[in-house]
PDB file of N, CA and C in Angstrom:
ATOM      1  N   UNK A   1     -12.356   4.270  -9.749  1.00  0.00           N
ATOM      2  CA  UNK A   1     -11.304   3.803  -8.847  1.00  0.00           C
ATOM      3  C   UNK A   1     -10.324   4.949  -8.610  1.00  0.00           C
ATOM      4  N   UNK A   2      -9.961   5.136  -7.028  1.00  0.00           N
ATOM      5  CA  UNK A   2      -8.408   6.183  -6.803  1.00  0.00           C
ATOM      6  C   UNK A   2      -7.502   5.665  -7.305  1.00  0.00           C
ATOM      7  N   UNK A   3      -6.700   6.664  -7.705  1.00  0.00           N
ATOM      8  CA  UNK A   3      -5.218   5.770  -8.191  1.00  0.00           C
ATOM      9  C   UNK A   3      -4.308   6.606  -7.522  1.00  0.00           C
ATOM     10  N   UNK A   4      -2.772   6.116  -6.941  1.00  0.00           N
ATOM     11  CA  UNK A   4      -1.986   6.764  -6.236  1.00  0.00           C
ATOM     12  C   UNK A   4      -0.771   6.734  -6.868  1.00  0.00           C
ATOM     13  N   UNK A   5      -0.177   7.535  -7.054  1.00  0.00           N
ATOM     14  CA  UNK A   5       1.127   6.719  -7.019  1.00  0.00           C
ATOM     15  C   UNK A   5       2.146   7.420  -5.887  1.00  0.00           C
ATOM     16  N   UNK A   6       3.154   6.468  -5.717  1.00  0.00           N
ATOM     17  CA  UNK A   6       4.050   7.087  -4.385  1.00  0.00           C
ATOM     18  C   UNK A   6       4.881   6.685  -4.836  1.00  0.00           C
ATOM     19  N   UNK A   7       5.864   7.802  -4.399  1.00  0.00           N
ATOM     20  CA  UNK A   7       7.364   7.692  -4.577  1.00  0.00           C
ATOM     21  C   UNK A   7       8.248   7.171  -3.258  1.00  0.00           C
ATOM     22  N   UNK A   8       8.822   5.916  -3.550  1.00  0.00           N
ATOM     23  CA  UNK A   8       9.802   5.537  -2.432  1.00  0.00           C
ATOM     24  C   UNK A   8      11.354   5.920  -2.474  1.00  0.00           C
ATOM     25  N   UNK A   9      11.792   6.426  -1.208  1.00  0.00           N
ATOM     26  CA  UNK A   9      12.639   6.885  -1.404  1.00  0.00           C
ATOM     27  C   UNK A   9      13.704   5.862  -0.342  1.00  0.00           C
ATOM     28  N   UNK A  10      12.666   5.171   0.635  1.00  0.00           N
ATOM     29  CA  UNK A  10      13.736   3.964   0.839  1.00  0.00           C
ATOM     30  C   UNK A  10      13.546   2.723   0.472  1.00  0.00           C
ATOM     31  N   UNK A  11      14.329   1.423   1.059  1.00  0.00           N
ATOM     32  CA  UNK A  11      13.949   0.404   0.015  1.00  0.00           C
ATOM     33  C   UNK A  11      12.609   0.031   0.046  1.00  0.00           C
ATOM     34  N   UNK A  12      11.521  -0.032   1.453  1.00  0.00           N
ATOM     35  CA  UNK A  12      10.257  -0.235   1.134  1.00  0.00           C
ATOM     36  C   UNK A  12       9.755   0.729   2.282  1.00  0.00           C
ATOM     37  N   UNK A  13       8.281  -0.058   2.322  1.00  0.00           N
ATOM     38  CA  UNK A  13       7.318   0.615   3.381  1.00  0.00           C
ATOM     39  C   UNK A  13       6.190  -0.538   3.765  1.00  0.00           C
ATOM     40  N   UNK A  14       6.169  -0.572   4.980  1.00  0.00           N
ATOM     41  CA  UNK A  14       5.404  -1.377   5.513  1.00  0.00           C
ATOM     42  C   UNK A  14       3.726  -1.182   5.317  1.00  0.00           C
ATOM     43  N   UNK A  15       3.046  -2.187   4.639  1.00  0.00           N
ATOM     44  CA  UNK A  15       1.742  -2.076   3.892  1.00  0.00           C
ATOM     45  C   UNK A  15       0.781  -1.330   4.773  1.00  0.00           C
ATOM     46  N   UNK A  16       0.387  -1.383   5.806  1.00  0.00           N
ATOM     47  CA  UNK A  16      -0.257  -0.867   6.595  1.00  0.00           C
ATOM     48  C   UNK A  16       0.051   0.789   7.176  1.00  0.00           C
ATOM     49  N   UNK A  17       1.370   0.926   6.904  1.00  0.00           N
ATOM     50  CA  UNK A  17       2.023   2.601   6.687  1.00  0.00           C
ATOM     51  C   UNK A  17       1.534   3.295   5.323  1.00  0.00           C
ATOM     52  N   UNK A  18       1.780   2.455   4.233  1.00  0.00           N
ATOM     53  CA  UNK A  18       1.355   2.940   3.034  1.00  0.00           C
ATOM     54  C   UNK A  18       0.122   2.996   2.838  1.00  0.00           C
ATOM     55  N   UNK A  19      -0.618   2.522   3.724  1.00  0.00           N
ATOM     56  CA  UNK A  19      -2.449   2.875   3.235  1.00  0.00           C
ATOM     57  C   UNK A  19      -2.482   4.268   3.927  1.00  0.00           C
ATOM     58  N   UNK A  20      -1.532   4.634   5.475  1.00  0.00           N
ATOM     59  CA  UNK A  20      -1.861   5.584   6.496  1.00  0.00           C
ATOM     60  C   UNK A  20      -1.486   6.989   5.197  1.00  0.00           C
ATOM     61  N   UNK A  21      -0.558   6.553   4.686  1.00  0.00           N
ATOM     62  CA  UNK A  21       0.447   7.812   3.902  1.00  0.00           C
ATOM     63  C   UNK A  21      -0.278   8.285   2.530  1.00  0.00           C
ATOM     64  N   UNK A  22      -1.122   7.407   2.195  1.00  0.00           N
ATOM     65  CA  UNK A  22      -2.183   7.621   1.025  1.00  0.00           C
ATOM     66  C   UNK A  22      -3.389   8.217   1.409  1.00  0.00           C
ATOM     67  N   UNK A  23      -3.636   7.649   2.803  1.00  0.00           N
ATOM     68  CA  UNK A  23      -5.644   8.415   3.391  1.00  0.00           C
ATOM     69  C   UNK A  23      -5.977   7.646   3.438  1.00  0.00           C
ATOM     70  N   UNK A  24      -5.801   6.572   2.436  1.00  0.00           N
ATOM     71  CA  UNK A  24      -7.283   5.338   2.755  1.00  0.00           C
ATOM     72  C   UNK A  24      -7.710   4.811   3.946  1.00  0.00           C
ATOM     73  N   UNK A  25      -5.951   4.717   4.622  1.00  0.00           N
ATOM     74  CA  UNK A  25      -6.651   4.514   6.381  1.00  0.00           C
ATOM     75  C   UNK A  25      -6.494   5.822   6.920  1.00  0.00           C
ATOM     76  N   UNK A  26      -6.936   6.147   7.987  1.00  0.00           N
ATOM     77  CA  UNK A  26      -6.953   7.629   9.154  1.00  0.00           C
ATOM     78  C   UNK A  26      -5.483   7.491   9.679  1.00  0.00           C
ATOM     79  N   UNK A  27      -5.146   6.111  10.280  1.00  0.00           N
ATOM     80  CA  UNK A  27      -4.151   5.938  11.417  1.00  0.00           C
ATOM     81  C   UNK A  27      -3.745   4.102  10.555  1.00  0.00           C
ATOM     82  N   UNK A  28      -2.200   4.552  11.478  1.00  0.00           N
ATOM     83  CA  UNK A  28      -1.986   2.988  11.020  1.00  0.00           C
ATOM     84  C   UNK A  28      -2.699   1.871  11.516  1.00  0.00           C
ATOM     85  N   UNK A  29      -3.253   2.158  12.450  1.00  0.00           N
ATOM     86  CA  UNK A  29      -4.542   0.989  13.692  1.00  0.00           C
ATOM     87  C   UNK A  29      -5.404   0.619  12.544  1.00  0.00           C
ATOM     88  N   UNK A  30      -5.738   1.598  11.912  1.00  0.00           N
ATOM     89  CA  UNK A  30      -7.414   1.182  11.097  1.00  0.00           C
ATOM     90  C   UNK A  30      -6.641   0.966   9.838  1.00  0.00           C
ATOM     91  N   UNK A  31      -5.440   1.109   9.181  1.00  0.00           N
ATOM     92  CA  UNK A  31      -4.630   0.231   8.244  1.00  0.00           C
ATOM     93  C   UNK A  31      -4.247  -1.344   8.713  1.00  0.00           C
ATOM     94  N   UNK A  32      -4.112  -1.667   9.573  1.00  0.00           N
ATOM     95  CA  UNK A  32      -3.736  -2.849  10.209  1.00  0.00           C
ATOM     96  C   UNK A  32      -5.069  -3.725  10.024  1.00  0.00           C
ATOM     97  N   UNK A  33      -6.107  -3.126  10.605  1.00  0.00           N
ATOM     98  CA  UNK A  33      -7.657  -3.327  10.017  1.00  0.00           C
ATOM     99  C   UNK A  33      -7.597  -3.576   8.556  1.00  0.00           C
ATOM    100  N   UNK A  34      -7.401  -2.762   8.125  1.00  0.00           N
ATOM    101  CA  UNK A  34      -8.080  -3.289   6.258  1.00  0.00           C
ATOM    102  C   UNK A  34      -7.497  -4.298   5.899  1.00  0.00           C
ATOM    103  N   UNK A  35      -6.005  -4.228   6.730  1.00  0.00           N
ATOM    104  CA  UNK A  35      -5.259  -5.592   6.144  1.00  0.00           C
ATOM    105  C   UNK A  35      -6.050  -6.936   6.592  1.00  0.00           C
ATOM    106  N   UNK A  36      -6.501  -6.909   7.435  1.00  0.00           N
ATOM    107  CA  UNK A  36      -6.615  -7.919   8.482  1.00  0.00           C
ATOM    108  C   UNK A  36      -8.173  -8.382   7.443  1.00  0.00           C
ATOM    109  N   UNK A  37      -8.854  -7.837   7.097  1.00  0.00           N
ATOM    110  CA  UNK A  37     -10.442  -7.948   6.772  1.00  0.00           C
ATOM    111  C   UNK A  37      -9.775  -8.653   5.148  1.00  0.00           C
ATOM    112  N   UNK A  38      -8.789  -8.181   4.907  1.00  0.00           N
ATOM    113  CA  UNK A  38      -8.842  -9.631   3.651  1.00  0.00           C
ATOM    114  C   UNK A  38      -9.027  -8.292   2.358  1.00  0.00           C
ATOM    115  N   UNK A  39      -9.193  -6.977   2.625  1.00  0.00           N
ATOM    116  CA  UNK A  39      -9.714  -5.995   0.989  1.00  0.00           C
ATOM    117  C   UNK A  39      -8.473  -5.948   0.605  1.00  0.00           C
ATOM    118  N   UNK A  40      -7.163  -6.177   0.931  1.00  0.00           N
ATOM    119  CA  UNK A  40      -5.858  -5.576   0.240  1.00  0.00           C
ATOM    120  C   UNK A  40      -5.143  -6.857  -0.558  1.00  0.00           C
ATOM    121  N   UNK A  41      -4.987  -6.354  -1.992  1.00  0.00           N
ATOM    122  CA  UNK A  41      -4.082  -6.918  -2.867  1.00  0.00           C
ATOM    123  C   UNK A  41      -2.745  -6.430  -3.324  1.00  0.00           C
ATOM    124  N   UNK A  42      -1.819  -7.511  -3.159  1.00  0.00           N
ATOM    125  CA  UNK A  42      -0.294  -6.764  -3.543  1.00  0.00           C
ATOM    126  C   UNK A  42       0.079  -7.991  -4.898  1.00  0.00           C
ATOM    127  N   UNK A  43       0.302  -7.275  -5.688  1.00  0.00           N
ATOM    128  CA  UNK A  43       0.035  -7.495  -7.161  1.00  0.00           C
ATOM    129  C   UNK A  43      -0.827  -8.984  -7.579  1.00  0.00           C
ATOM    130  N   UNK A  44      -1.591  -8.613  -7.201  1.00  0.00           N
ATOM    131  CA  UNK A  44      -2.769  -9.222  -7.979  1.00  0.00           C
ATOM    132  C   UNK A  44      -3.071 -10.485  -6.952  1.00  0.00           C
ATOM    133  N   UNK A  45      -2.029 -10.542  -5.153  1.00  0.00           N
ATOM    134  CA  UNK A  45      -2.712 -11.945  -4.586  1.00  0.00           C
ATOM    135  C   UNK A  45      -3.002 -11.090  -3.039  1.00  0.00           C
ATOM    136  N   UNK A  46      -3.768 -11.893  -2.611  1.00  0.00           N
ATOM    137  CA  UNK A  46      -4.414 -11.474  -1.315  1.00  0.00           C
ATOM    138  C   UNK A  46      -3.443 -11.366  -0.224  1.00  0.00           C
ATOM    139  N   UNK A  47      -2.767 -10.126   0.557  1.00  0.00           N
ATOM    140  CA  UNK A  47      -1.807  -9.801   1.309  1.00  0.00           C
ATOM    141  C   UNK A  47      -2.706  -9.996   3.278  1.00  0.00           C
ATOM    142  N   UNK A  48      -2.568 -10.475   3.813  1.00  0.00           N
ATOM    143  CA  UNK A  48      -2.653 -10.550   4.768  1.00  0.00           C
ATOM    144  C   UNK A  48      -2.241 -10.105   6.240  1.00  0.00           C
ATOM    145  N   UNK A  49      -0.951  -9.997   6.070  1.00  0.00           N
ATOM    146  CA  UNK A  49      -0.012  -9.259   6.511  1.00  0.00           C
ATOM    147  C   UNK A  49       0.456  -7.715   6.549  1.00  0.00           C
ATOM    148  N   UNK A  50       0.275  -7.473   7.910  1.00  0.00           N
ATOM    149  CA  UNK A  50      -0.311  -6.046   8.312  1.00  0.00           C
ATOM    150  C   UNK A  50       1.279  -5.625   7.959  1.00  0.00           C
ATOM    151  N   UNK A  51       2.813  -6.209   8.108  1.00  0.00           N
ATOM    152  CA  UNK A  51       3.741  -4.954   7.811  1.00  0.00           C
ATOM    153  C   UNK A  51       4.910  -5.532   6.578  1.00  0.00           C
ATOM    154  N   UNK A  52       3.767  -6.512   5.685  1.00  0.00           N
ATOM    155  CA  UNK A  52       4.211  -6.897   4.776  1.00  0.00           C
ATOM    156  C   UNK A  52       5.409  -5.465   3.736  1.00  0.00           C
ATOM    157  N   UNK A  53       6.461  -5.857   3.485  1.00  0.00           N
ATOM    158  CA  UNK A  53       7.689  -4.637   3.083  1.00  0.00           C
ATOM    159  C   UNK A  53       7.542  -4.374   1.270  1.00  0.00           C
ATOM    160  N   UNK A  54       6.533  -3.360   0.853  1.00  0.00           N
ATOM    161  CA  UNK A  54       6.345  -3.289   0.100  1.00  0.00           C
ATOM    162  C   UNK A  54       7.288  -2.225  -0.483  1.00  0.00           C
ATOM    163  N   UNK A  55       7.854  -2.486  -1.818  1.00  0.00           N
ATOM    164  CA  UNK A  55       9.167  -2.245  -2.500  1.00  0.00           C
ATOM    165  C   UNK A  55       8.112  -1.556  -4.208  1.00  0.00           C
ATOM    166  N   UNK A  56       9.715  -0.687  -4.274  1.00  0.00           N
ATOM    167  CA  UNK A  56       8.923  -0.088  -5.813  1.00  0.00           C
ATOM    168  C   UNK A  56       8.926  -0.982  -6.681  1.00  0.00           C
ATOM    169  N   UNK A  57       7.737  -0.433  -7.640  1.00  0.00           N
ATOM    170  CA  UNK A  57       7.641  -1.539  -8.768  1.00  0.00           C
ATOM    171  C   UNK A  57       5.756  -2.645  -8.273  1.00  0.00           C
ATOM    172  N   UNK A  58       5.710  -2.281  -7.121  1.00  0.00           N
ATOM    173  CA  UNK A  58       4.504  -3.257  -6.427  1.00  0.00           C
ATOM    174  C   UNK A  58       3.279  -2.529  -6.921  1.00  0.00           C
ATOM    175  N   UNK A  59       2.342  -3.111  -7.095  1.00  0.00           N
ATOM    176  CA  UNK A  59       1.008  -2.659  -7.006  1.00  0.00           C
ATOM    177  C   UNK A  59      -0.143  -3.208  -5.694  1.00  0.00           C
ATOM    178  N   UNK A  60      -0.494  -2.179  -5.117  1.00  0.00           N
ATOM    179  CA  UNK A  60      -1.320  -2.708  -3.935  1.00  0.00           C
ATOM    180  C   UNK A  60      -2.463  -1.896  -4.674  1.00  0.00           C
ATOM    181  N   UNK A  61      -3.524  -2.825  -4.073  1.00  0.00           N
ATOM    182  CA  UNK A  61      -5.023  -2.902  -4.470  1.00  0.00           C
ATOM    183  C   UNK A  61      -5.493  -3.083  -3.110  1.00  0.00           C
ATOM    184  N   UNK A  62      -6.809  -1.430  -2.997  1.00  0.00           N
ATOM    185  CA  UNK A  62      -7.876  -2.252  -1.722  1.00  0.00           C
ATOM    186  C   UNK A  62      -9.354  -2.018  -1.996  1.00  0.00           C
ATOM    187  N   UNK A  63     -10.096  -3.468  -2.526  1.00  0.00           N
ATOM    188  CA  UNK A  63     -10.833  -3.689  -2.980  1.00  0.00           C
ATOM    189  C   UNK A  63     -10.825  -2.764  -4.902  1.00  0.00           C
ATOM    190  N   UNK A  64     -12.021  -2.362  -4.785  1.00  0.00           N
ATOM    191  CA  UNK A  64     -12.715  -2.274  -6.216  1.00  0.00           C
ATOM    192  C   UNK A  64     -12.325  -0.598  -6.131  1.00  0.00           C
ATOM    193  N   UNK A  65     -11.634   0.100  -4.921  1.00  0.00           N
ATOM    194  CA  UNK A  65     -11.845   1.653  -4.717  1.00  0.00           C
ATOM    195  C   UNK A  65     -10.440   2.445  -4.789  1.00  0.00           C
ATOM    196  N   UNK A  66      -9.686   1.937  -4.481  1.00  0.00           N
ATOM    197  CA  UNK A  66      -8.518   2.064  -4.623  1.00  0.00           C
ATOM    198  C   UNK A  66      -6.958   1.655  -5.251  1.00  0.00           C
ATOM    199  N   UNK A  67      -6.367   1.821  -6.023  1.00  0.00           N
ATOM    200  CA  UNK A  67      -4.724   1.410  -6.996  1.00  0.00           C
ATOM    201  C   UNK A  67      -3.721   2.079  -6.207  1.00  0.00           C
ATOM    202  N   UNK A  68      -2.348   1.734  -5.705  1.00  0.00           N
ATOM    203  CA  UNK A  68      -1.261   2.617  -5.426  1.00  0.00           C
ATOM    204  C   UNK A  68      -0.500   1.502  -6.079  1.00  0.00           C
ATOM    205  N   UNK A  69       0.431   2.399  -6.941  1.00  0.00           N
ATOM    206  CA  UNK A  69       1.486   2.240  -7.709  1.00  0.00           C
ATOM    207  C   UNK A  69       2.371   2.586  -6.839  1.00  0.00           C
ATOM    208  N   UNK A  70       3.528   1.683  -6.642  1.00  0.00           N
ATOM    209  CA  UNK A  70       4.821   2.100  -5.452  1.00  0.00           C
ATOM    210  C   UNK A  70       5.592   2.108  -6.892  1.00  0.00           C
ATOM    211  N   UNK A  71       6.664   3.263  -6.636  1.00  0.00           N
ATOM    212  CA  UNK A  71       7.770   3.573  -7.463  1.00  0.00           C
ATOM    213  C   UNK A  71       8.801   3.838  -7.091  1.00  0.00           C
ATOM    214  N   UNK A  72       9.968   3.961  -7.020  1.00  0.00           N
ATOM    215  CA  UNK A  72      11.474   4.413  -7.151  1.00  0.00           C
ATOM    216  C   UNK A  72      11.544   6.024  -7.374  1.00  0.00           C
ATOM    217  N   UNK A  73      12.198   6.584  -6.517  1.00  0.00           N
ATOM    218  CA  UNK A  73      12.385   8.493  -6.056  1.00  0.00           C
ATOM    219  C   UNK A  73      13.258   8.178  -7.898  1.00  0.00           C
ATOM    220  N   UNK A  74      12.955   8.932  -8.940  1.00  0.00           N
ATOM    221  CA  UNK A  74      13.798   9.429  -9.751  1.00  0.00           C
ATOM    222  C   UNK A  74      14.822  10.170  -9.338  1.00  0.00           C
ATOM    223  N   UNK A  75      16.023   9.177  -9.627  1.00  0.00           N
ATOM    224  CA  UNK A  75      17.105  10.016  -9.943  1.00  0.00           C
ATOM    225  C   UNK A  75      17.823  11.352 -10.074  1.00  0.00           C
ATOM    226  N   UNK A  76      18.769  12.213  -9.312  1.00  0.00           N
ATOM    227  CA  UNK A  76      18.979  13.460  -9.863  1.00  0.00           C
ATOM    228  C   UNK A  76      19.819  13.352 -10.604  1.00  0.00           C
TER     229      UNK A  76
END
């Protein structure tokens, strides 16, 4: 399995941005796609929703191939 982790530096990111900003999708079009086909999990339940506002602390899952850990920009 990939594992990601990303650092947020505002309060979230719209799920279908965060697959574009990782690779898993090419473009946000074919992120909007993965959402739509049912492979994406946001901590552990089936997300549906292409600009669902994913916040640090979340875990998104797509399928059996991919983990992104969303986190909080550390502190200076």
């Amino acid at each position: 399995m990939q594992e990601f982790e990303v650092e947020l530096s505002n309060e979230f990111i719209e799920l279908h941005n965060l697959l574009k900003i990782t690779q898993v999708a090419t473009s946000g079009g074919e992120g909007k796609q993965i959402v739509a086909s049912g492979a994406v999990q946001v901590d552990g339940q089936q997300e549906l929703r292409k600009a669902c506002k994913i916040r640090a602390g979340q875990v998104v899952q797509v399928g059996d191939a991919v983990l992104i850990r969303v986190v909080a920009v550390a502190a200076e």
